[in-house]
Protein backbone atom coordinates (compact mmCIF):
# COMPACT_ATOMS: atom_id res chain seq x y z
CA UNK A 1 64.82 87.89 -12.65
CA UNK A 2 63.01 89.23 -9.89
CA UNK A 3 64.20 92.70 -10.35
CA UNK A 4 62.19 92.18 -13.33
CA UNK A 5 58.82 91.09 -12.13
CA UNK A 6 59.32 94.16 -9.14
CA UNK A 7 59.57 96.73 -12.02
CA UNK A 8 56.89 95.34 -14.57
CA UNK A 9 54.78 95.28 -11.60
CA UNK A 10 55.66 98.90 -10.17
CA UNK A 11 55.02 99.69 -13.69
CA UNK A 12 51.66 98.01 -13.67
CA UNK A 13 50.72 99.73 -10.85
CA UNK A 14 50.70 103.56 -12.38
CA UNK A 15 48.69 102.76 -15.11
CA UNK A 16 45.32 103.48 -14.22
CA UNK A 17 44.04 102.70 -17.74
CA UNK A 18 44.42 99.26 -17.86
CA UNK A 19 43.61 99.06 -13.82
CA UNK A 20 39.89 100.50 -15.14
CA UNK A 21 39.95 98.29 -18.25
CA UNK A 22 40.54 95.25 -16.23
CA UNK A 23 37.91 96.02 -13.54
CA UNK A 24 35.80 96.77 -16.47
CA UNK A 25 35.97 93.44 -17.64
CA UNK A 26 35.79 91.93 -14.40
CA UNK A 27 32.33 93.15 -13.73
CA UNK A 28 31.40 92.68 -17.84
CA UNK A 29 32.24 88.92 -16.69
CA UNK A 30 30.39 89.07 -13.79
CA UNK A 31 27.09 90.48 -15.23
CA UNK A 32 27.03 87.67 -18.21
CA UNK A 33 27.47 84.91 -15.95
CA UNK A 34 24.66 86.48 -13.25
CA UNK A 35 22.36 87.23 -16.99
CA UNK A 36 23.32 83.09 -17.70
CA UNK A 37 22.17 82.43 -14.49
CA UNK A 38 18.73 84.57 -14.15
CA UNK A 39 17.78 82.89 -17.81
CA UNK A 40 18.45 79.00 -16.46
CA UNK A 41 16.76 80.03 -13.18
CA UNK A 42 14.42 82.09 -14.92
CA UNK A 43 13.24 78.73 -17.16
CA UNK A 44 13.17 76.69 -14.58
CA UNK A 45 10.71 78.62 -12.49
CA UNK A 46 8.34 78.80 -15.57
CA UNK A 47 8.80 74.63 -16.07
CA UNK A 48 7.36 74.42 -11.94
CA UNK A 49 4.63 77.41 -12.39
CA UNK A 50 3.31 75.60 -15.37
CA UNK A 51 3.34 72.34 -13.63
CA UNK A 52 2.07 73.82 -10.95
CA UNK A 53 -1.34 75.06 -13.53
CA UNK A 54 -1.76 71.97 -14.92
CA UNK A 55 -2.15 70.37 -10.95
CA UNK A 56 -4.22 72.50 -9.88
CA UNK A 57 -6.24 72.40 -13.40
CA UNK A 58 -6.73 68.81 -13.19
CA UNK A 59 -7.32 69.25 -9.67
CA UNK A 60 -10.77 71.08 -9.90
């Protein structure tokens, strides 16, 4: 059985295509979840800037 997992992985380790393809969809991952997170942060800032207006509206 391990004999097994030692060659699929010796095997896995000459093919540079799916290597690439995987890092490629690491980093695809990666820039979603860092686009999710500008967007929430991104909304969140606007929510305190315009609270933020409307103080220092009423304020004056």
């Amino acid at each position: 059985m391990l004999d097994k997992v030692n060659f699929f992985l010796r095997h896995l380790e000459h093919n540079y295509a799916l290597i690439a393809i995987a890092a490629i969809l690491f980093f695809l991952c990666k820039a979603a979840a860092g686009y999710l997170t500008y967007k929430h942060y991104d909304k969140k800032f606007k929510q305190i800037e315009s609270k933020l207006d409307e103080l220092i509206r009423h304020h004056k």
